[in-house]
PDB file of N, CA and C in Angstrom:
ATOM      1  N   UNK A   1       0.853  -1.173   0.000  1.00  0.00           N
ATOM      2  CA  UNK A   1       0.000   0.000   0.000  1.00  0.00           C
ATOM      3  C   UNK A   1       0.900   1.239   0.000  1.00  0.00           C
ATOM      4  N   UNK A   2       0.753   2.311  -0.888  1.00  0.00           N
ATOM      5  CA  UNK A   2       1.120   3.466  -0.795  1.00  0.00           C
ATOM      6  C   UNK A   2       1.058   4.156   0.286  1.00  0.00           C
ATOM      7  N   UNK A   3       2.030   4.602   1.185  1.00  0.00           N
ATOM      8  CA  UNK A   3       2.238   5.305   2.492  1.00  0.00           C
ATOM      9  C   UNK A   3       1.720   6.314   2.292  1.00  0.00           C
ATOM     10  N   UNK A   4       0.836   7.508   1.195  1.00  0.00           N
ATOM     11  CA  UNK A   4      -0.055   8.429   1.324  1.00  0.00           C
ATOM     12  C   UNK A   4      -1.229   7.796   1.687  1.00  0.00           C
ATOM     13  N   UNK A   5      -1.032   6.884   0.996  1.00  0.00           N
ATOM     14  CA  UNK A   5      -2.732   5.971   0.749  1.00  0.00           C
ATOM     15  C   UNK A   5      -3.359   5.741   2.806  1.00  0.00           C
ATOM     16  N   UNK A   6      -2.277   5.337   2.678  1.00  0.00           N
ATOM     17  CA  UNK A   6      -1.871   4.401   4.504  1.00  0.00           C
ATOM     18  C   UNK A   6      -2.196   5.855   5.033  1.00  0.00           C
ATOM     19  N   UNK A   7      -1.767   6.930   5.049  1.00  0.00           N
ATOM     20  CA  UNK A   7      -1.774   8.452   5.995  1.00  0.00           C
ATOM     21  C   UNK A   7      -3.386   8.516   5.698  1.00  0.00           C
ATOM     22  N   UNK A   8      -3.722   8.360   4.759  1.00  0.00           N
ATOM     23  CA  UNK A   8      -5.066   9.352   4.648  1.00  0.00           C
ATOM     24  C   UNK A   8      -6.089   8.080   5.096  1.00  0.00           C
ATOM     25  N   UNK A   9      -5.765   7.066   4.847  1.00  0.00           N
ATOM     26  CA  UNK A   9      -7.033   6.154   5.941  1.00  0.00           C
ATOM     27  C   UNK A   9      -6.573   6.740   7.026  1.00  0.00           C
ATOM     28  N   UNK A  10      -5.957   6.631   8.050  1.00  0.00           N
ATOM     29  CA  UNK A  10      -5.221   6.714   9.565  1.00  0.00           C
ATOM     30  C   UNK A  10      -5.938   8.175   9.791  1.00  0.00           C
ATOM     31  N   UNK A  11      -5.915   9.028   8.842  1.00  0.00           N
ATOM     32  CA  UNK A  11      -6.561  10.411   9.109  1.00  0.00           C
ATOM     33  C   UNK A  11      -8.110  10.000   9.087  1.00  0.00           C
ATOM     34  N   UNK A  12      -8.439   9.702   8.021  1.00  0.00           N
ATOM     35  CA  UNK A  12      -9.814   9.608   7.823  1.00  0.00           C
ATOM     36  C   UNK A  12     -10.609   8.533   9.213  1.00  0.00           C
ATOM     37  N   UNK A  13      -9.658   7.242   9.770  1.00  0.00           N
ATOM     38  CA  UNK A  13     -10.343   6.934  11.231  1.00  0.00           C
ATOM     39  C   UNK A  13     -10.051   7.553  12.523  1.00  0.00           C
ATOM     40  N   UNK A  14      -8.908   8.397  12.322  1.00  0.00           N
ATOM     41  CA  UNK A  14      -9.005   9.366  13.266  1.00  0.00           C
ATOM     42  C   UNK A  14     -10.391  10.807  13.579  1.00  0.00           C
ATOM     43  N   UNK A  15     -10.521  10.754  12.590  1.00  0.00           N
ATOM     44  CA  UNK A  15     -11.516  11.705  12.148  1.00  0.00           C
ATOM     45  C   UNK A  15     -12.481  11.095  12.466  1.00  0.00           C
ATOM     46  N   UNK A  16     -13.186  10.153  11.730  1.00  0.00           N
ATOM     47  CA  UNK A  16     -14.360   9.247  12.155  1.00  0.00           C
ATOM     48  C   UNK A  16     -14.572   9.042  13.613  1.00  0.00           C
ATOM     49  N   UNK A  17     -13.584   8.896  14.358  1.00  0.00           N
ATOM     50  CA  UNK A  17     -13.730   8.492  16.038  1.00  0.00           C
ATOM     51  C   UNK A  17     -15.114   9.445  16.010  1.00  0.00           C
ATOM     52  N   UNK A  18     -15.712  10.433  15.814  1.00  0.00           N
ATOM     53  CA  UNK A  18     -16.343  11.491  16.236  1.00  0.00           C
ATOM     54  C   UNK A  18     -18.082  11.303  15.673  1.00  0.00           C
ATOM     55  N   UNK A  19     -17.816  10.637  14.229  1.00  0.00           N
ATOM     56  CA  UNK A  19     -19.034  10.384  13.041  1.00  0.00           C
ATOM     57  C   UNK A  19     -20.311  10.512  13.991  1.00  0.00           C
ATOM     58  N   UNK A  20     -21.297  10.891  12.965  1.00  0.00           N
ATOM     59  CA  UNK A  20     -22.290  10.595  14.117  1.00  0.00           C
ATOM     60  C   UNK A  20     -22.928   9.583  13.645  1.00  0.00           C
ATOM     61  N   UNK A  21     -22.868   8.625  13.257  1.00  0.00           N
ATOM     62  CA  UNK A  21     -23.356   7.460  12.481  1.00  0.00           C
ATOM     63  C   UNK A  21     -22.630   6.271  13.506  1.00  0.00           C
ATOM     64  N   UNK A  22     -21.289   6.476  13.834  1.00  0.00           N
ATOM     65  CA  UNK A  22     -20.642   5.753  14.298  1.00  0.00           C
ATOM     66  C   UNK A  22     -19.161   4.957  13.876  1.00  0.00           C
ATOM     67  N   UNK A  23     -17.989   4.628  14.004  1.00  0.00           N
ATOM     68  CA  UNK A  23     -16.791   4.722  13.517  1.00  0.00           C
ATOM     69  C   UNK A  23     -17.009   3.416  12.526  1.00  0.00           C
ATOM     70  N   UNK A  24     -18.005   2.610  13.193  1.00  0.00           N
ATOM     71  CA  UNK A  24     -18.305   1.612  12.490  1.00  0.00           C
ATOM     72  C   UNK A  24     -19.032   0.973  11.117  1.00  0.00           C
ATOM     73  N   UNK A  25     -19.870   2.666  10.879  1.00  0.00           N
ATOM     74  CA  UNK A  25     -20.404   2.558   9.928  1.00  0.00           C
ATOM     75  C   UNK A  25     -19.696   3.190   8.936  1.00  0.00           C
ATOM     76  N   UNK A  26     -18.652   3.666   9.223  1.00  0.00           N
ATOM     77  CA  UNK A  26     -17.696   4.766   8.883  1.00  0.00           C
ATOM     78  C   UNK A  26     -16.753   3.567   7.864  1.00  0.00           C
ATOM     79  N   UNK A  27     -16.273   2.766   8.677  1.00  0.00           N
ATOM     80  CA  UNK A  27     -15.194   1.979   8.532  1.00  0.00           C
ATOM     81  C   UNK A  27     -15.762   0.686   7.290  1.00  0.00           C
ATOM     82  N   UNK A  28     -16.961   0.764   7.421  1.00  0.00           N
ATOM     83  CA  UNK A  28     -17.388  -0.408   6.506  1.00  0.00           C
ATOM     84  C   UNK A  28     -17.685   0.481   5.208  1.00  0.00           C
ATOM     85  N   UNK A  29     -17.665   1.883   5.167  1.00  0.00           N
ATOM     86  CA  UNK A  29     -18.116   2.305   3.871  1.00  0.00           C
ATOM     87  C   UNK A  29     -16.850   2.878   3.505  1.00  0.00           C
ATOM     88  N   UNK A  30     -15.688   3.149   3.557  1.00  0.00           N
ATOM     89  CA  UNK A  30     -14.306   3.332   3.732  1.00  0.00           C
ATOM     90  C   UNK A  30     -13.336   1.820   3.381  1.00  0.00           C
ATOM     91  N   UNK A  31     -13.921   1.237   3.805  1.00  0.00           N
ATOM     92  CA  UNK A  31     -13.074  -0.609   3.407  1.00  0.00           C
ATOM     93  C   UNK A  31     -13.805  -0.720   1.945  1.00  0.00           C
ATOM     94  N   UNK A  32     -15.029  -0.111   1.471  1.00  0.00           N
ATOM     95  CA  UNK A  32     -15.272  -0.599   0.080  1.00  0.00           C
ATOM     96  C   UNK A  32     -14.684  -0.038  -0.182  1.00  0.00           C
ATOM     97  N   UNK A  33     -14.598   1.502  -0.415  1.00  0.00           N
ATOM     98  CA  UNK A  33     -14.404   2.460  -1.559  1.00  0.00           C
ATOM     99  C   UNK A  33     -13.022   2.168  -1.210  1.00  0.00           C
ATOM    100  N   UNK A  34     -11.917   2.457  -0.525  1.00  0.00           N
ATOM    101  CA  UNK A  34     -10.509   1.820  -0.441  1.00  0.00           C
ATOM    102  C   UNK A  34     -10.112   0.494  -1.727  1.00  0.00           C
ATOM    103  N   UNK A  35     -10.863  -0.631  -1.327  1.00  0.00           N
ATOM    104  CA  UNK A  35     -10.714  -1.225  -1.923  1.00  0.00           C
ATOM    105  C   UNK A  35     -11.035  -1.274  -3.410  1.00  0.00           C
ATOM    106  N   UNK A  36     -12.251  -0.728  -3.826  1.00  0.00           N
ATOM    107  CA  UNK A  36     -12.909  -0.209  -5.066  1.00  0.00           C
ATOM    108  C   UNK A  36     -11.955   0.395  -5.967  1.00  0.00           C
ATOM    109  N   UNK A  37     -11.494   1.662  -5.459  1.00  0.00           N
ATOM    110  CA  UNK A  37     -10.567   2.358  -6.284  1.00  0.00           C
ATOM    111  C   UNK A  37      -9.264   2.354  -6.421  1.00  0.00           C
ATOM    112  N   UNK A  38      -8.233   2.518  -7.418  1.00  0.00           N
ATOM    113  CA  UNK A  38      -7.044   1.978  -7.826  1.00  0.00           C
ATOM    114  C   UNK A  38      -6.451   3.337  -6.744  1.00  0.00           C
ATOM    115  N   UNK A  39      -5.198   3.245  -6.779  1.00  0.00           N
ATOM    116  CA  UNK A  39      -4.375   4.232  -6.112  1.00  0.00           C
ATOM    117  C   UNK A  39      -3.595   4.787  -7.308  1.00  0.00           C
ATOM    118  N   UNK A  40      -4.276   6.034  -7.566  1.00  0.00           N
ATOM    119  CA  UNK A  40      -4.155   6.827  -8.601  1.00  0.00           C
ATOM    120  C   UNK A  40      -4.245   8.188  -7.892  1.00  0.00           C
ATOM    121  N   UNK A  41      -3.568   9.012  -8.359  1.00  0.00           N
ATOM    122  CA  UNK A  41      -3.942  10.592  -7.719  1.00  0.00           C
ATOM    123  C   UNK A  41      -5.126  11.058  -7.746  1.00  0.00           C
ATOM    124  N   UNK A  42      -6.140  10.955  -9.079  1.00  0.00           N
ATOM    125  CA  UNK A  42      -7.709  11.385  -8.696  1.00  0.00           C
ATOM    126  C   UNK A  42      -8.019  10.947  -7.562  1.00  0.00           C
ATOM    127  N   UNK A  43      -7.962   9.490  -7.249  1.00  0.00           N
ATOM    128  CA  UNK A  43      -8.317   9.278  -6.339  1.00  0.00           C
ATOM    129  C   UNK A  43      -7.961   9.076  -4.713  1.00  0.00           C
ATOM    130  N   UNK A  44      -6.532  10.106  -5.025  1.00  0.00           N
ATOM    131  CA  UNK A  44      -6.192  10.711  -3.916  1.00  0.00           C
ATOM    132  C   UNK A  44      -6.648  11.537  -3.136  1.00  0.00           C
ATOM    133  N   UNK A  45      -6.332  12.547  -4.358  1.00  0.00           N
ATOM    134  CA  UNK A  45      -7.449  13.679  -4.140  1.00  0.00           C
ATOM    135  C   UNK A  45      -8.498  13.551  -3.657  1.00  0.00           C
ATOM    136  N   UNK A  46      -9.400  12.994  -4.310  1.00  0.00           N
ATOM    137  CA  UNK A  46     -10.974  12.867  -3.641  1.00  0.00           C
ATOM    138  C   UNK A  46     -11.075  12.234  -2.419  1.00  0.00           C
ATOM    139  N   UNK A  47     -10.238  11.490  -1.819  1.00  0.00           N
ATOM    140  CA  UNK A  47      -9.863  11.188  -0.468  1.00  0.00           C
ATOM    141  C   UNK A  47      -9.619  12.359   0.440  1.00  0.00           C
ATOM    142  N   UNK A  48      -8.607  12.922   0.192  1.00  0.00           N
ATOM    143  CA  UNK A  48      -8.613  13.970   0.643  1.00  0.00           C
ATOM    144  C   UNK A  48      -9.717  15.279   0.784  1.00  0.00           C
ATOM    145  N   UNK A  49     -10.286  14.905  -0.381  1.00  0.00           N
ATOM    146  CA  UNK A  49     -11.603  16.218  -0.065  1.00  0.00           C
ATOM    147  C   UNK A  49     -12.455  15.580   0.833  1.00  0.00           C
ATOM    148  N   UNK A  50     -12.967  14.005   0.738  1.00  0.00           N
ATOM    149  CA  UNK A  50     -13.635  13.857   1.400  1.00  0.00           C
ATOM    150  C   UNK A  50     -13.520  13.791   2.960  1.00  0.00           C
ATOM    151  N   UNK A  51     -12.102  13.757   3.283  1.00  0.00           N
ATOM    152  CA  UNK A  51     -11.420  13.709   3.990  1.00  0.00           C
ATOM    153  C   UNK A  51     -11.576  14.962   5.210  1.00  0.00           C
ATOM    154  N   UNK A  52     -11.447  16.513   4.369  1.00  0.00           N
ATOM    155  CA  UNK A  52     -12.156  17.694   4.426  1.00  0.00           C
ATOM    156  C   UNK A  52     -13.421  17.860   5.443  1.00  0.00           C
ATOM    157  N   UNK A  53     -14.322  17.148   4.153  1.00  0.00           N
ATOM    158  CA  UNK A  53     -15.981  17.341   4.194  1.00  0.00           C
ATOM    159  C   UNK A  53     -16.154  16.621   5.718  1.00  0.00           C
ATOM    160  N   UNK A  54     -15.637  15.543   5.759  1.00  0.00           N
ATOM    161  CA  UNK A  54     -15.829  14.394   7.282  1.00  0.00           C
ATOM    162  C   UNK A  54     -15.462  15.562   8.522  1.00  0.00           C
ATOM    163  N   UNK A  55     -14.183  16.040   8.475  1.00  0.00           N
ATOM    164  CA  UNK A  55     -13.827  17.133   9.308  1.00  0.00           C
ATOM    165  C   UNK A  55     -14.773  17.833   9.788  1.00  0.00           C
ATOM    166  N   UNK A  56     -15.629  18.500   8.293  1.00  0.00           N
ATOM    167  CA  UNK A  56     -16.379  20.060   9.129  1.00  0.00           C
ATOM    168  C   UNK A  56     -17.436  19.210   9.392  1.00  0.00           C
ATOM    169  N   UNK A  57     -17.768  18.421   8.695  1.00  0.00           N
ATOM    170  CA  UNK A  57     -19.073  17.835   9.700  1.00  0.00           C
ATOM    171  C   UNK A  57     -19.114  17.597  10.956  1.00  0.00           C
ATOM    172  N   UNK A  58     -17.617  16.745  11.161  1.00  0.00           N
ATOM    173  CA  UNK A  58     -17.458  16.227  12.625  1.00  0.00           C
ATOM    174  C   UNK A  58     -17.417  17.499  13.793  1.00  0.00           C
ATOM    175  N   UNK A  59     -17.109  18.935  13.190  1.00  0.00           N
ATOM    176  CA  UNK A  59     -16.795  19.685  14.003  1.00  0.00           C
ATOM    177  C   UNK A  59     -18.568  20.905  14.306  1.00  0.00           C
ATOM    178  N   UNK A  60     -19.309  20.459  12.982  1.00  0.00           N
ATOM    179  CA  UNK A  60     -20.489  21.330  12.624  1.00  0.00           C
ATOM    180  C   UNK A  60     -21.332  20.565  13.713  1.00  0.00           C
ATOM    181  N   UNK A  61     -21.383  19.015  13.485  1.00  0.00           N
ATOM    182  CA  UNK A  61     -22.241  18.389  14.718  1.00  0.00           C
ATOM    183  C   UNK A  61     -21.292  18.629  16.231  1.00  0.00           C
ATOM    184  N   UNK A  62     -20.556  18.456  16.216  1.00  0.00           N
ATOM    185  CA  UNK A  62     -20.125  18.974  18.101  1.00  0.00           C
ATOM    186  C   UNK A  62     -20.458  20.271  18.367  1.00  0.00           C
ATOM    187  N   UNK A  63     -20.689  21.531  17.450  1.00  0.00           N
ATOM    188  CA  UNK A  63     -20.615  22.751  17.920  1.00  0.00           C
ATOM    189  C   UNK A  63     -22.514  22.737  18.075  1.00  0.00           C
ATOM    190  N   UNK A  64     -23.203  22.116  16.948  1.00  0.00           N
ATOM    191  CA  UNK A  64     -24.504  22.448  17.339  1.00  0.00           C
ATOM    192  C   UNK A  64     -25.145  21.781  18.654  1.00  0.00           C
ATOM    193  N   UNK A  65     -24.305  20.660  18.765  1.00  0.00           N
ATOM    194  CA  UNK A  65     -24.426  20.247  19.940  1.00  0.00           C
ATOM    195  C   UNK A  65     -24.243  20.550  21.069  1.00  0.00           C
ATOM    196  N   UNK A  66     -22.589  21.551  21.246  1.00  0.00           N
ATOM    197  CA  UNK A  66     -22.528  21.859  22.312  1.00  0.00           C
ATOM    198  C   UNK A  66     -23.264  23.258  22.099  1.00  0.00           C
ATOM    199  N   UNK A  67     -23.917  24.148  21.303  1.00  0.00           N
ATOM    200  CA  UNK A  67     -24.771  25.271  21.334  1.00  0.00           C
ATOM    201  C   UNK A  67     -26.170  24.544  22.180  1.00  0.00           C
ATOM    202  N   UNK A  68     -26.847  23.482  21.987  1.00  0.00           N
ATOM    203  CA  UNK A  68     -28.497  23.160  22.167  1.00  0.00           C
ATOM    204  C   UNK A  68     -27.501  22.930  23.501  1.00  0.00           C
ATOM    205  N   UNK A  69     -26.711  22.321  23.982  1.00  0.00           N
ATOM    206  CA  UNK A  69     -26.856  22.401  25.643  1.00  0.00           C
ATOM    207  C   UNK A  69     -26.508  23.514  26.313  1.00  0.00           C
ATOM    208  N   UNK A  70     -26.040  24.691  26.010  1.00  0.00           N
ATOM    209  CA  UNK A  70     -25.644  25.620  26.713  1.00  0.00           C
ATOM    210  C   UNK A  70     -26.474  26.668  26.111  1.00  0.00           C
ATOM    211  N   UNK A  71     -27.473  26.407  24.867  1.00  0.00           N
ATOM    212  CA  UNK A  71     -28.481  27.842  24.333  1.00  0.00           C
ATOM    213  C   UNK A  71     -29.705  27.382  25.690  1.00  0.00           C
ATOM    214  N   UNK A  72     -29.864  28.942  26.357  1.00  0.00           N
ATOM    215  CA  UNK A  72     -30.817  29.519  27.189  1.00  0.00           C
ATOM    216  C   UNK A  72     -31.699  29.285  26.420  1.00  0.00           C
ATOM    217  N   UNK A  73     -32.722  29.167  25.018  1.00  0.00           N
ATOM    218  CA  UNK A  73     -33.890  29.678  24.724  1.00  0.00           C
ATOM    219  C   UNK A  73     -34.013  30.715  23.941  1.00  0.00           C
ATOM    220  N   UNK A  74     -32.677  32.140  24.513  1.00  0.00           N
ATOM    221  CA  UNK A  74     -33.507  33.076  23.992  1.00  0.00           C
ATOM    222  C   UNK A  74     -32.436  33.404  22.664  1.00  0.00           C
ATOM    223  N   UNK A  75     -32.823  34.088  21.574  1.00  0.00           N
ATOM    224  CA  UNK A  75     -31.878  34.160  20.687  1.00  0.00           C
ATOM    225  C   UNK A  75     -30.866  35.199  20.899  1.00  0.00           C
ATOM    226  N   UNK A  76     -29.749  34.948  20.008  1.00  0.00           N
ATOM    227  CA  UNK A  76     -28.729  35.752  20.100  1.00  0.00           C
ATOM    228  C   UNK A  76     -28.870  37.133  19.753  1.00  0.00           C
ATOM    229  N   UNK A  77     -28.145  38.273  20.681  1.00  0.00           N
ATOM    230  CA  UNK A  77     -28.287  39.703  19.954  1.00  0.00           C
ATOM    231  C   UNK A  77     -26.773  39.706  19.262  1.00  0.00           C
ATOM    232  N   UNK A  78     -27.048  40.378  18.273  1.00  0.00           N
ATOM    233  CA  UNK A  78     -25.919  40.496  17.426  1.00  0.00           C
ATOM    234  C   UNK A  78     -25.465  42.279  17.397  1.00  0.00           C
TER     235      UNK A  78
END
């Protein structure tokens, strides 16, 4: 296996620890497409973006989360 290839899974289940689906559902849809696609730079790349996208999600669901436990009710003044 290509040692980028090897970095960007290791990132991508580091990342997942967080999924809100679960690392597990994470890991079984990640073992296809791994295996599916050749190790070619497109499909480096698109690892990497998706790689991205997993990030802000993982960070978009903790923040709305930690907002609904600490939002009072009333809305924000800006």
């Amino acid at each position: 296996m290509d040692p980028k290839v090897r970095q960007l899974y290791k990132k991508l289940i580091w990342v997942g620890r967080d999924y809100p689906s679960g690392i597990s559902a994470l890991r079984e849809k990640m073992k296809a497409v791994f295996q599916k696609s050749a190790a070619s730079e497109e499909s480096f790349a698109r690892g990497e973006f998706v790689y991205k996208e997993l990030e802000a999600l993982v960070y978009l669901h903790k923040y709305r989360s930690i907002r609904k436990r600490y939002d009072s009710g009333e809305p924000v003044k800006e």
